[in-house]
C-alpha atoms as a PDB file:
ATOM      1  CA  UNK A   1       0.000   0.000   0.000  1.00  0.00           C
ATOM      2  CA  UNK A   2       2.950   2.282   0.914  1.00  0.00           C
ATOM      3  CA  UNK A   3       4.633   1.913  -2.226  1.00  0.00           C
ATOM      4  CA  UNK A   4       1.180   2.266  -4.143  1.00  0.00           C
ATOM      5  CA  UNK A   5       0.905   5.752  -2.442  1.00  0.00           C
ATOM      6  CA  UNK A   6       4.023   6.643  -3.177  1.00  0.00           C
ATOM      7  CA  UNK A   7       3.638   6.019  -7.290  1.00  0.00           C
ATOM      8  CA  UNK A   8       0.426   7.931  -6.957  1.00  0.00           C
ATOM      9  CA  UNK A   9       2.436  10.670  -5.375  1.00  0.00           C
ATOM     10  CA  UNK A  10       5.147  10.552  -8.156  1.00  0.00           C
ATOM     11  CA  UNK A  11       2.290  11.095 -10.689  1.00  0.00           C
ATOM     12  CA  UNK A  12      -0.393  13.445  -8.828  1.00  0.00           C
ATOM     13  CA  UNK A  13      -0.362  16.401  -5.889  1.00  0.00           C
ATOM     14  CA  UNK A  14      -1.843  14.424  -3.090  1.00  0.00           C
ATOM     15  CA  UNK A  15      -2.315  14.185   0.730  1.00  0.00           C
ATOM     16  CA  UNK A  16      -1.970  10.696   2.989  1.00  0.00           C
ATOM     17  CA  UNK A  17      -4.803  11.776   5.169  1.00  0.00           C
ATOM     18  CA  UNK A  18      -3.994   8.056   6.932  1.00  0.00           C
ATOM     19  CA  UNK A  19      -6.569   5.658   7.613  1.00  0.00           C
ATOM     20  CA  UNK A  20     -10.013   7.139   7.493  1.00  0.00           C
ATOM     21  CA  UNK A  21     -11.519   8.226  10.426  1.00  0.00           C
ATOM     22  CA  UNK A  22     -15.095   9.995   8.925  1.00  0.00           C
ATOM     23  CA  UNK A  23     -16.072   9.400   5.692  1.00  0.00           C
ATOM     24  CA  UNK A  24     -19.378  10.574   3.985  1.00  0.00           C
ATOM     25  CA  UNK A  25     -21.404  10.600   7.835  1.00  0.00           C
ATOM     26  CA  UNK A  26     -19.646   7.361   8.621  1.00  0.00           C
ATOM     27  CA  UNK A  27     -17.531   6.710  11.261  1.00  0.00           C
ATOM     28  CA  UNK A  28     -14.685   4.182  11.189  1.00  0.00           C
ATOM     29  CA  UNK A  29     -13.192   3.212  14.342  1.00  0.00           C
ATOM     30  CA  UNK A  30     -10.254   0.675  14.665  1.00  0.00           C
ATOM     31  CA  UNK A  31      -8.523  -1.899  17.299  1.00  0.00           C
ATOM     32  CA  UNK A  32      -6.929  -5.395  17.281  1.00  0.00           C
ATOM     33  CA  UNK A  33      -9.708  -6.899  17.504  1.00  0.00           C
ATOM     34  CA  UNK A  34     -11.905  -5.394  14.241  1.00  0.00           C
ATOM     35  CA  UNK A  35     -12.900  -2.313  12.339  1.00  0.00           C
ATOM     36  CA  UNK A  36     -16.285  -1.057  13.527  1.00  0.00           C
ATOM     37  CA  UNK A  37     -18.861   1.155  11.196  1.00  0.00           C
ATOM     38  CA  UNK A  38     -22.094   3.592  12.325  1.00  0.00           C
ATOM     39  CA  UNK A  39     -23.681   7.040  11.777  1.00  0.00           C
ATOM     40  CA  UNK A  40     -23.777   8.501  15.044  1.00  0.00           C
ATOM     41  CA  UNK A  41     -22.952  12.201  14.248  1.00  0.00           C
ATOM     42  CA  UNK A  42     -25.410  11.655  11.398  1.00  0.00           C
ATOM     43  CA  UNK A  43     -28.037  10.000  13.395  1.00  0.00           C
ATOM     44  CA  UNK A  44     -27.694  12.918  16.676  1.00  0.00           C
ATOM     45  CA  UNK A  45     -28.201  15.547  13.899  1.00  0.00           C
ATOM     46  CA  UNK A  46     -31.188  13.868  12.681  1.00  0.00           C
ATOM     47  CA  UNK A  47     -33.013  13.697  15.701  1.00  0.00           C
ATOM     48  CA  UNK A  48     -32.165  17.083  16.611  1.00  0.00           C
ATOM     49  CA  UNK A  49     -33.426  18.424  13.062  1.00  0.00           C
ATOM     50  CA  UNK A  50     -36.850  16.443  13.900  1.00  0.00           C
ATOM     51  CA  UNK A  51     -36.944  17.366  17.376  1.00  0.00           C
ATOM     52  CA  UNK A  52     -36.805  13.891  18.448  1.00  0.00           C
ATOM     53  CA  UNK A  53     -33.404  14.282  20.497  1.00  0.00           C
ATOM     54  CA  UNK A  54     -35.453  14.006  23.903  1.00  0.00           C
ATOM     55  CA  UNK A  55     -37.750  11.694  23.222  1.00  0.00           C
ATOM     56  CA  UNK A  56     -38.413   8.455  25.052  1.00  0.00           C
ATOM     57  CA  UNK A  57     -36.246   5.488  23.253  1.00  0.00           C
ATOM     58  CA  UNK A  58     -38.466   2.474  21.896  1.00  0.00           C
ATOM     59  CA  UNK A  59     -36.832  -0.447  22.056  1.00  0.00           C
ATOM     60  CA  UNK A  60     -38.152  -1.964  18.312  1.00  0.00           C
ATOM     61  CA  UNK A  61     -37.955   0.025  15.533  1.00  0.00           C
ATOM     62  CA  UNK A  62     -41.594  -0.945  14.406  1.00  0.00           C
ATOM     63  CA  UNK A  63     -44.304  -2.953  16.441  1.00  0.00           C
ATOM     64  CA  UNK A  64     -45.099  -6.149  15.186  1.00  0.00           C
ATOM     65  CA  UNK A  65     -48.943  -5.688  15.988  1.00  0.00           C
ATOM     66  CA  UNK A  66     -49.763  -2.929  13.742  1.00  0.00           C
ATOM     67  CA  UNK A  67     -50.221  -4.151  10.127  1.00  0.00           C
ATOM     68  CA  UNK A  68     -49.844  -1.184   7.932  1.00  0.00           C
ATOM     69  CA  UNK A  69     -51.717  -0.396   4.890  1.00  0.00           C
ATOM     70  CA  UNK A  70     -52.991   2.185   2.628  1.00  0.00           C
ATOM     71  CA  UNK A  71     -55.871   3.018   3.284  1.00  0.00           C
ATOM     72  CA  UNK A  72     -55.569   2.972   7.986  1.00  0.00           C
ATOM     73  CA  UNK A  73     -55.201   6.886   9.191  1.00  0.00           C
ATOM     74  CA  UNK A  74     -55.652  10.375   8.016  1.00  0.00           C
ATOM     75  CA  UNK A  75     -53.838  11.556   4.935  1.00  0.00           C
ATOM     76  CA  UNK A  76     -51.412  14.127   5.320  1.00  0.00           C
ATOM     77  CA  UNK A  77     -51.732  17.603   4.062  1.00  0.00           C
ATOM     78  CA  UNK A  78     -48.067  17.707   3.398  1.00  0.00           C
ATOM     79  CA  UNK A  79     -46.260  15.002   2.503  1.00  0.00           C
ATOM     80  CA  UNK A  80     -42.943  16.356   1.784  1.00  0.00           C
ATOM     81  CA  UNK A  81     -41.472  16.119   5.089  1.00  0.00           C
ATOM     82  CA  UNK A  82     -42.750  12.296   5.389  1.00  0.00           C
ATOM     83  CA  UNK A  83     -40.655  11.515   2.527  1.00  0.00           C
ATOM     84  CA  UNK A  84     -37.597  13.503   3.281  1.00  0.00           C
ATOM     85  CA  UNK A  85     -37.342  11.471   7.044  1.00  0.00           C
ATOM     86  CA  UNK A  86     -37.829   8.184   5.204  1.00  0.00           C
ATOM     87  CA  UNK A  87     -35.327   9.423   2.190  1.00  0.00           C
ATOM     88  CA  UNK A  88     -32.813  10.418   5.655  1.00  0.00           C
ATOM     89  CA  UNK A  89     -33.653   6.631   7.270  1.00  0.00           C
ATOM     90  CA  UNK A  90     -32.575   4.881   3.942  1.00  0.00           C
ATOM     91  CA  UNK A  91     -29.530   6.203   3.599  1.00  0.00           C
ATOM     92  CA  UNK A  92     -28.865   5.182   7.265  1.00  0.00           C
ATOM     93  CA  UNK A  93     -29.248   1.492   6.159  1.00  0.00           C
ATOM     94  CA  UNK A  94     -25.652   1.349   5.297  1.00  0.00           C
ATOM     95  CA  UNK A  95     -24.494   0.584   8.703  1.00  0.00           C
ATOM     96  CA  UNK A  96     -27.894  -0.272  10.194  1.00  0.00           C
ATOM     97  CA  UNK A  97     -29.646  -3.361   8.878  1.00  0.00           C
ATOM     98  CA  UNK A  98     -31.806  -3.590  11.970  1.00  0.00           C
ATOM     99  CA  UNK A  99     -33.915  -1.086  10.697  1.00  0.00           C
ATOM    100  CA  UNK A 100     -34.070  -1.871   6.700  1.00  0.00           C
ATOM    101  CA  UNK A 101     -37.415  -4.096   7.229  1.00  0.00           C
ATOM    102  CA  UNK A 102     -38.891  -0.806   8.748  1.00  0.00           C
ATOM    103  CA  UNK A 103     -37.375   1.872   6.480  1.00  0.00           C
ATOM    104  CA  UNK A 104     -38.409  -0.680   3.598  1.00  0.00           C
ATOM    105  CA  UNK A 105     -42.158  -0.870   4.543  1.00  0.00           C
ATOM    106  CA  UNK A 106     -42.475   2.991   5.285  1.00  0.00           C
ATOM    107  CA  UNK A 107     -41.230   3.787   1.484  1.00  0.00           C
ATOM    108  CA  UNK A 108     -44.219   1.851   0.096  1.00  0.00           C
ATOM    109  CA  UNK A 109     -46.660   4.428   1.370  1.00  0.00           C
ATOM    110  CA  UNK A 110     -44.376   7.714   0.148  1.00  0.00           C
ATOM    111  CA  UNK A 111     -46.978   8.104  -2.695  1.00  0.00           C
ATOM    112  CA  UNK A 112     -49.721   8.549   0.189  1.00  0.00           C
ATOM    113  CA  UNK A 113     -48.587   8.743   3.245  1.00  0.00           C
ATOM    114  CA  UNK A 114     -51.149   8.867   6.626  1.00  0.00           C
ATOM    115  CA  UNK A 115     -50.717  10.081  10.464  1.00  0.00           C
ATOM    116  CA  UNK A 116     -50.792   6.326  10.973  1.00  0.00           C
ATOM    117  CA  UNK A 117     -47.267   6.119   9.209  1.00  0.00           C
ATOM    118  CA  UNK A 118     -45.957   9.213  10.146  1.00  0.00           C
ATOM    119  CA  UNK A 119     -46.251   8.080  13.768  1.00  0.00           C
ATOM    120  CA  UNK A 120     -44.972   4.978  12.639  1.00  0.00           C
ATOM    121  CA  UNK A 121     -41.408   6.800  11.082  1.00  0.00           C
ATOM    122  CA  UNK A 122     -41.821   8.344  14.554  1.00  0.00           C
ATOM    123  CA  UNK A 123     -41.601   5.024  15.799  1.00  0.00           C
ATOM    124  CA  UNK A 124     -38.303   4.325  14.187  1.00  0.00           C
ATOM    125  CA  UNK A 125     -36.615   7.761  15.499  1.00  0.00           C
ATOM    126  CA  UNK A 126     -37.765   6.766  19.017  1.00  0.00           C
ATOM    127  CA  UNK A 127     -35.714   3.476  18.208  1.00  0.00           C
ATOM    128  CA  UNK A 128     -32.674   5.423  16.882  1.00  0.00           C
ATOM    129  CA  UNK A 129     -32.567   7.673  20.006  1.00  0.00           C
ATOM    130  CA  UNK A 130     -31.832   4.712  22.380  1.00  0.00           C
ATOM    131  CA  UNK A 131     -29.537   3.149  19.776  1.00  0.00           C
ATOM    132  CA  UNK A 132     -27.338   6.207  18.717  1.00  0.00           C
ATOM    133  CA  UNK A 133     -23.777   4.432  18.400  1.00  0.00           C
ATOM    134  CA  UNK A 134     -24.877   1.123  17.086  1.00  0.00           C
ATOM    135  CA  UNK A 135     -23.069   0.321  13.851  1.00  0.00           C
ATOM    136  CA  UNK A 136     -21.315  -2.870  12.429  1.00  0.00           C
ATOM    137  CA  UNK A 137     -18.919  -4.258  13.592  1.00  0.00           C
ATOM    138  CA  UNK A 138     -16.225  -6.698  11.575  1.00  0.00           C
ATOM    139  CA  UNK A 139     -13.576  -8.971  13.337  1.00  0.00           C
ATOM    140  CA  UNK A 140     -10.190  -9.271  12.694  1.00  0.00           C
ATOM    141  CA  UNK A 141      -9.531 -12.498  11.722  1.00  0.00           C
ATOM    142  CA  UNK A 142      -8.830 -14.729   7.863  1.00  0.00           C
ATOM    143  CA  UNK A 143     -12.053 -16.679   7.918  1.00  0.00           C
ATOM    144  CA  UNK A 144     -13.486 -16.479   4.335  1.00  0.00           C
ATOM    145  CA  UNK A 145     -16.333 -19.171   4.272  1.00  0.00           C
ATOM    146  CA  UNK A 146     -19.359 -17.746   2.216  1.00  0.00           C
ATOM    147  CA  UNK A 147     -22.707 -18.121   4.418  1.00  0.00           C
ATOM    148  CA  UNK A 148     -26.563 -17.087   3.864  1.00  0.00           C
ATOM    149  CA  UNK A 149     -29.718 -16.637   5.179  1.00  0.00           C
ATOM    150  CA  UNK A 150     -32.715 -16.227   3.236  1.00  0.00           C
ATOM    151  CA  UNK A 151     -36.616 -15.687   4.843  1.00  0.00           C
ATOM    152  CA  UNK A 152     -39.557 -14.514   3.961  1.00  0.00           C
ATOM    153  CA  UNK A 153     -42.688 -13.740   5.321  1.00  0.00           C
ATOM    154  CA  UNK A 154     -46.009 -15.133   3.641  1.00  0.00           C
ATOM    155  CA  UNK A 155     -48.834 -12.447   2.634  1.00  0.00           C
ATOM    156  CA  UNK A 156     -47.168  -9.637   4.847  1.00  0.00           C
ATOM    157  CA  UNK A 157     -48.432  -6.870   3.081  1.00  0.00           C
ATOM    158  CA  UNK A 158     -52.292  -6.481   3.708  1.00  0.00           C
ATOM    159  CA  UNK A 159     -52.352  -4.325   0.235  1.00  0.00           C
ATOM    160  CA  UNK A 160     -50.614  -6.705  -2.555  1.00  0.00           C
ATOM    161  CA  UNK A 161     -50.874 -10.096  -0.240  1.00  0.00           C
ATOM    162  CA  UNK A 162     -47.140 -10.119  -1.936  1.00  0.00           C
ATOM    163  CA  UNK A 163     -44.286 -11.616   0.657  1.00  0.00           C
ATOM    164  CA  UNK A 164     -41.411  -9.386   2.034  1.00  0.00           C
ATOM    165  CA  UNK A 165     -38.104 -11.567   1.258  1.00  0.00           C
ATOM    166  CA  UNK A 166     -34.885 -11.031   2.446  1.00  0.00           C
ATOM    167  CA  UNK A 167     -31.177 -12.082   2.824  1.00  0.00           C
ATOM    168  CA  UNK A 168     -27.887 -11.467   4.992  1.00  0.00           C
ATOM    169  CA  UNK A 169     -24.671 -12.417   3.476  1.00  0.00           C
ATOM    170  CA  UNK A 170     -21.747 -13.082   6.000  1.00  0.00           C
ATOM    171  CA  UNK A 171     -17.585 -13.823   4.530  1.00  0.00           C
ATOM    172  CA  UNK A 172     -16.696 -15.200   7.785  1.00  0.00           C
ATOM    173  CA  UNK A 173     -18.134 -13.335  10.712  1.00  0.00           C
ATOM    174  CA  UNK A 174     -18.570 -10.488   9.231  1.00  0.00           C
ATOM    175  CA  UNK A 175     -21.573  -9.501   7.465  1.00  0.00           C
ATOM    176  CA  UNK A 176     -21.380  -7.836   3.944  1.00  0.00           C
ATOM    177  CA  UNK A 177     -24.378  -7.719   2.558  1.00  0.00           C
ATOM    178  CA  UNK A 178     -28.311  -7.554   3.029  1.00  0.00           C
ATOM    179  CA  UNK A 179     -31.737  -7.076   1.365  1.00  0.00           C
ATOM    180  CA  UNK A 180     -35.638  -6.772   2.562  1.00  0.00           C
ATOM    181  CA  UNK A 181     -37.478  -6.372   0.046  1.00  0.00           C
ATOM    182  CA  UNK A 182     -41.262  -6.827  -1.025  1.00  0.00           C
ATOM    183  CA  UNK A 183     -41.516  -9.438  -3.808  1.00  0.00           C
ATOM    184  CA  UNK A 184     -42.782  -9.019  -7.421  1.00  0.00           C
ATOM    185  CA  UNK A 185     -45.187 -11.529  -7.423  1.00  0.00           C
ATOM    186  CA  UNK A 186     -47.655 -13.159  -5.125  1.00  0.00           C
ATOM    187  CA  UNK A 187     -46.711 -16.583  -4.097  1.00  0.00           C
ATOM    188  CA  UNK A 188     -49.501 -19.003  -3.429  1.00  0.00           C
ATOM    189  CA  UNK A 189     -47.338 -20.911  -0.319  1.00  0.00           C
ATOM    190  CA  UNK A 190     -45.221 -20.162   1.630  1.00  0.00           C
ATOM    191  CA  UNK A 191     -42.688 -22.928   0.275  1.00  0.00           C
ATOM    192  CA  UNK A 192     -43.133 -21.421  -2.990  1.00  0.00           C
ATOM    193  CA  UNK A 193     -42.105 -17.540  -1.306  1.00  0.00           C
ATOM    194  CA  UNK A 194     -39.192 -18.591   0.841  1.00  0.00           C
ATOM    195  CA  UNK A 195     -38.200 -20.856  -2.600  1.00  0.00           C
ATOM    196  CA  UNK A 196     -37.935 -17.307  -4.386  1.00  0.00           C
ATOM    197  CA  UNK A 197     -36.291 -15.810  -1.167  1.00  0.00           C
ATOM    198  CA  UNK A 198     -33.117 -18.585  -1.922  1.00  0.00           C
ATOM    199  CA  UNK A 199     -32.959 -18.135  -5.361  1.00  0.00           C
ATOM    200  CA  UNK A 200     -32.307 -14.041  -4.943  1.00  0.00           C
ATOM    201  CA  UNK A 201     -29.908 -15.371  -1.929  1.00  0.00           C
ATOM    202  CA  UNK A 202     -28.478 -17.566  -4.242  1.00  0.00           C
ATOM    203  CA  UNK A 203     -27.607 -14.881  -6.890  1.00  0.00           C
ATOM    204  CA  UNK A 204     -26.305 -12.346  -4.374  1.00  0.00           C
ATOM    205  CA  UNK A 205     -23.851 -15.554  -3.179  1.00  0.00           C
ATOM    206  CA  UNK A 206     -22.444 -15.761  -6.532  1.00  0.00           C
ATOM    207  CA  UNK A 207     -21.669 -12.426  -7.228  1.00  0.00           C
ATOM    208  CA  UNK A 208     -19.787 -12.438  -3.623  1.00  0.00           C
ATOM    209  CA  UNK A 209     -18.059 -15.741  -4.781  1.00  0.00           C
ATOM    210  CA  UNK A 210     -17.014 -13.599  -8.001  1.00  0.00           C
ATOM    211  CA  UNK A 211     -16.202 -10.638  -6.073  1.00  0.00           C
ATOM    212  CA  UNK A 212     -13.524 -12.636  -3.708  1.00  0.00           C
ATOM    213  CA  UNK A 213     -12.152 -14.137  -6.945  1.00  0.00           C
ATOM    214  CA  UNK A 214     -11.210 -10.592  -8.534  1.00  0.00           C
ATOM    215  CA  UNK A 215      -9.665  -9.309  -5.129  1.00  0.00           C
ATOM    216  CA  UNK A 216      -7.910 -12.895  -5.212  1.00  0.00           C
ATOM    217  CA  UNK A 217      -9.393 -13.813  -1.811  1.00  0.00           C
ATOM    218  CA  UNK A 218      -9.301 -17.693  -1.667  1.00  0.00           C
ATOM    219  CA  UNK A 219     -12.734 -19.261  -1.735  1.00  0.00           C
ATOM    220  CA  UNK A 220     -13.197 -22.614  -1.176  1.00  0.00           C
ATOM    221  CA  UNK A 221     -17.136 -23.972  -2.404  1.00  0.00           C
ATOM    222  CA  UNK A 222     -19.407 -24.610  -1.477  1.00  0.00           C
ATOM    223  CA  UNK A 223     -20.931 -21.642   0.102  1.00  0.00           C
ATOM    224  CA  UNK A 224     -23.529 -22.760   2.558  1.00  0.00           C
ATOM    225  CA  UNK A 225     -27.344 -20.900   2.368  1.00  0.00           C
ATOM    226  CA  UNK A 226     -29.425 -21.548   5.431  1.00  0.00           C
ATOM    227  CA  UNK A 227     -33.351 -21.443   5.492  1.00  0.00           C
ATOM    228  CA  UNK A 228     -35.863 -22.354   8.151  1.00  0.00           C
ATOM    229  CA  UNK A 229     -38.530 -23.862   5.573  1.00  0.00           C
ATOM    230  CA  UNK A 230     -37.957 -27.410   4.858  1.00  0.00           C
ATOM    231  CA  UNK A 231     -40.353 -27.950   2.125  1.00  0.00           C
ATOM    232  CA  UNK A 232     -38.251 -25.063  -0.001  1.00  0.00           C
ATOM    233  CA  UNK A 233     -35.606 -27.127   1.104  1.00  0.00           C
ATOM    234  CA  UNK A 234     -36.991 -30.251  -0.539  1.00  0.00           C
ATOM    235  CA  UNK A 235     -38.202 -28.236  -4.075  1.00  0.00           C
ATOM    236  CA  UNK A 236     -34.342 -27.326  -3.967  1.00  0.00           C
ATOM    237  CA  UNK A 237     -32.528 -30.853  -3.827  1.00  0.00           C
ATOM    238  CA  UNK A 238     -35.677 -32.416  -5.239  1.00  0.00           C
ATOM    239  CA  UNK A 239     -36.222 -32.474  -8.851  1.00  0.00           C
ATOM    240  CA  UNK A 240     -39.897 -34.414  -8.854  1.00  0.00           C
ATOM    241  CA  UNK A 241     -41.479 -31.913  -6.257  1.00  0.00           C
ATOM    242  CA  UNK A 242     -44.121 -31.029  -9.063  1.00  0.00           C
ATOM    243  CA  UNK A 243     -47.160 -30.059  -6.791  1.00  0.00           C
ATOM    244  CA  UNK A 244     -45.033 -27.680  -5.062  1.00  0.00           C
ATOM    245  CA  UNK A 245     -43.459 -26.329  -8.232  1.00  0.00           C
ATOM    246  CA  UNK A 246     -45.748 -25.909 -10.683  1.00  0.00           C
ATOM    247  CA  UNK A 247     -46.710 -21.987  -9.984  1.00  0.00           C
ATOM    248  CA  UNK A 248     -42.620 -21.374  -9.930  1.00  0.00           C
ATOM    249  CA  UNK A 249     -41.051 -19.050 -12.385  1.00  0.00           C
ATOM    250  CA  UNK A 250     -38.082 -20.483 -13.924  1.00  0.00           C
ATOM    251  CA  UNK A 251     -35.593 -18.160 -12.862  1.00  0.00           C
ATOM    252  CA  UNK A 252     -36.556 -19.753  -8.936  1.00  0.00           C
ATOM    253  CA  UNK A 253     -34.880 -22.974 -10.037  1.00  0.00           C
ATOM    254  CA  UNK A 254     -30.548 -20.673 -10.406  1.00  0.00           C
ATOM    255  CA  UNK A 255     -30.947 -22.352  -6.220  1.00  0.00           C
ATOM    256  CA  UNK A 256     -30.911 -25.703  -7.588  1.00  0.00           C
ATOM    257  CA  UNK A 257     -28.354 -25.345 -10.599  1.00  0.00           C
ATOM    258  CA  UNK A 258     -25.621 -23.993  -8.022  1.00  0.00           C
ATOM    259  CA  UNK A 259     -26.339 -27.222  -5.628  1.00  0.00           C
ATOM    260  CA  UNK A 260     -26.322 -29.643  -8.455  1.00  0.00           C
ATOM    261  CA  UNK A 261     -23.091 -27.515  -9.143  1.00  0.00           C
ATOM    262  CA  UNK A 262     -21.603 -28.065  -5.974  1.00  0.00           C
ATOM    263  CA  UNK A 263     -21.119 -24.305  -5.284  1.00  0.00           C
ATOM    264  CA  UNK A 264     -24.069 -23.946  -3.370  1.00  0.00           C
ATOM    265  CA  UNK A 265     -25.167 -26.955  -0.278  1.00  0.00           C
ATOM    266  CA  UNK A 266     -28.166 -25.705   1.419  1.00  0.00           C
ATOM    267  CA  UNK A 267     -29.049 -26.524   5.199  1.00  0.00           C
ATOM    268  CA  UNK A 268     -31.675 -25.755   7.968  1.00  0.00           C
ATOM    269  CA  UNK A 269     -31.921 -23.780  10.264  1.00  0.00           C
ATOM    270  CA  UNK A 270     -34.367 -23.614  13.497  1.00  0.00           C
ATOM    271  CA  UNK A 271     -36.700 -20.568  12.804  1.00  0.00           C
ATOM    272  CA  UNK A 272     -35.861 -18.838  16.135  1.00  0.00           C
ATOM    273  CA  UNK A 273     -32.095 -19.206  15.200  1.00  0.00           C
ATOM    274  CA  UNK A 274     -32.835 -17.570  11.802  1.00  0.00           C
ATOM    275  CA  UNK A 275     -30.411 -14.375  11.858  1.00  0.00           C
ATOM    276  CA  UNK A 276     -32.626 -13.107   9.349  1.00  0.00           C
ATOM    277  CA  UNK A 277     -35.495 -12.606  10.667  1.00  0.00           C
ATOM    278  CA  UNK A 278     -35.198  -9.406  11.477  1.00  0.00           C
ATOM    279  CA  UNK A 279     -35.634  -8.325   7.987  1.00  0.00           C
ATOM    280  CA  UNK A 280     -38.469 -10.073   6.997  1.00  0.00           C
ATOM    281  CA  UNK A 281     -41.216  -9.058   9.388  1.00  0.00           C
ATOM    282  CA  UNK A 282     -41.212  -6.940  12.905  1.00  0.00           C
ATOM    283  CA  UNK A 283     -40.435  -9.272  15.828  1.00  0.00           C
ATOM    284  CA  UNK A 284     -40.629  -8.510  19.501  1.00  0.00           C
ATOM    285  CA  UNK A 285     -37.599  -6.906  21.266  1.00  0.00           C
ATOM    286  CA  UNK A 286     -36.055  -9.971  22.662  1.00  0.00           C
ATOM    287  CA  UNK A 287     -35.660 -11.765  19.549  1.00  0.00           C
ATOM    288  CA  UNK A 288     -35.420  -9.030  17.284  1.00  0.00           C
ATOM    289  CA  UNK A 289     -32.080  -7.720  19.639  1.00  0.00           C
ATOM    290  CA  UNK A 290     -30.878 -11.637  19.916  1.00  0.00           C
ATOM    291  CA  UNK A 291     -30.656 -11.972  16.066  1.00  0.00           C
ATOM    292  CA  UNK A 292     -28.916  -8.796  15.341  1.00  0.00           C
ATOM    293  CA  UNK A 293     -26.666  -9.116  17.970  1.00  0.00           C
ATOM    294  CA  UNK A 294     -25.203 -12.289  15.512  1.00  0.00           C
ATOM    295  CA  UNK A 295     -25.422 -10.070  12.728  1.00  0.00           C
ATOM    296  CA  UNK A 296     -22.540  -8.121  13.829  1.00  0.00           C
ATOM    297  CA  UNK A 297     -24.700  -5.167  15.106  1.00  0.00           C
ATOM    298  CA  UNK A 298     -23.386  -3.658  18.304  1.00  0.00           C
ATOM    299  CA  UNK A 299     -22.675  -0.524  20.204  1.00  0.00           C
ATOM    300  CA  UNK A 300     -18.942   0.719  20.516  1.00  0.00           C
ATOM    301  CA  UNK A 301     -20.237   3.654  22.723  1.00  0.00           C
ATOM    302  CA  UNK A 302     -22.241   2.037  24.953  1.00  0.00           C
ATOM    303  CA  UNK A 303     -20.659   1.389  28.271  1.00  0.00           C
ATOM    304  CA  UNK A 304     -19.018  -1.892  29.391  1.00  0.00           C
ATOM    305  CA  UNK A 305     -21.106  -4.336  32.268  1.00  0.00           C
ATOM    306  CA  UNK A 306     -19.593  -4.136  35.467  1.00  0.00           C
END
């Protein structure tokens, strides 16, 4: 690196700032044991631009018994603001994937938004106040196994009946990559939604696999992909599953191809070990903070037990 700076330096007028310390509202902090990521100074201006700096914390960033839709609470007579917190929340997803199934269901109603999901963005600012220096955080160490986890959650939105998959990547402990999002299509079981949630896992697994190969990082297949829904499972290492099947696009079926490849082995998972869960659906605090806790999500600020 030293000698790449210095043929840079040959060539161009530059600064070594050294390693980087802020960059873009992210903080970088390092130590022996890992580099850890968050938005603290970004998140503390936030809430003091919404006025939410001394509000009571909530300890979920949305509440599992509300189902939001459409049509539930009073439109609002400006909308602007609604979509300028939610625009501020998403970019926060870069070092918070605890709240991406939130921030991800609040977008869908930026069209028309109600009091029902303003409170509900409230909801999430609450969360961020008693969460302020959580970030990522990724260990020092030269593990680079390839593992996923792919969910979904059947009929979540009460609009579209369409099911809200998502993924977490991890190279080693360390997690790189992660998606909630609200399917195209409706699936008519839930075998046939957490099916579609692998194969998008599956494609996000190969591009990592391809990714490690151009920054010659050895990788060893197969990468392992973990679900919590056996019958997938089955439609996956079982070509004569037809009554399952036979409302799946073909693009569903890449899963299969990369087993029968021997890149990809899939394997199951207990549902209330499924790290995650958390972006598929709202879950009560004490699950919700167990899983992201083995996502890597923690809190460099906070202080230590005694």
């Amino acid at each position: 690196m030293a000698q790449f700076t210095a043929e840079l330096k040959s060539y161009f007028k530059l600064r070594d700032l050294g390693a980087a310390k802020y960059f873009l509202g992210i903080e970088i902090a390092r130590s022996e044991k890992g580099i850890s990521i968050c938005q603290r100074k970004y998140i503390l201006e936030l809430l003091s631009t919404t006025g939410f700096l001394g509000s009571k914390p909530s300890s979920i960033p949305l509440d599992p018994s509300v189902k939001l839709n459409k049509e539930d609470g009073v439109p609002l007579t400006d909308s602007t603001s609604y979509r300028k917190l939610v625009g501020k929340l998403m970019y926060l997803q870069i070092t918070r994937p605890d709240i991406a199934y939130a921030v991800n269901t609040l977008c869908q109603f930026s069209h028309a938004p109600t009091s029902v999901h303003l409170n509900a963005v409230h909801k999430v600012l609450r969360y961020l106040k008693g969460t302020v220096g959580q970030g990522l955080f990724y260990p020092a160490d030269d593990k680079f196994d390839l593992r996923g986890y792919t969910d979904s959650d059947f009929g979540s939105c009460t609009d579209s009946r369409r099911c809200v998959a998502a993924y977490c990547m991890f190279i080693g402990d360390s997690l790189v990559s992660w998606k909630s999002k609200k399917q195209d299509t409706v699936s008519m079981s839930t075998a046939e939604a957490e099916f579609r949630a692998m194969s998008q896992g599956t494609k996000e697994m190969i591009w990592l696999s391809r990714l490690l190969d151009d920054f010659k990082v050895p990788f060893i297949p197969p990468a392992y992909l973990y679900s919590d829904n056996t019958a997938a499972l089955h439609i996956v290492n079982n070509s004569v599953f037809h009554e399952r099947t036979k409302f799946v696009e073909l693009d569903c079926y890449k899963t299969r191809e990369a087993v029968e490849s021997g890149f990809l082995r899939t394997m199951f998972v207990e549902t209330g070990e499924q790290v995650v869960d958390p972006l598929a659906k709202a879950i009560y605090p004490a699950q919700f903070h167990k899983l992201i806790g083995k996502m890597g999500v923690c809190n460099i600020f906070a202080p230590l037990p005694s």
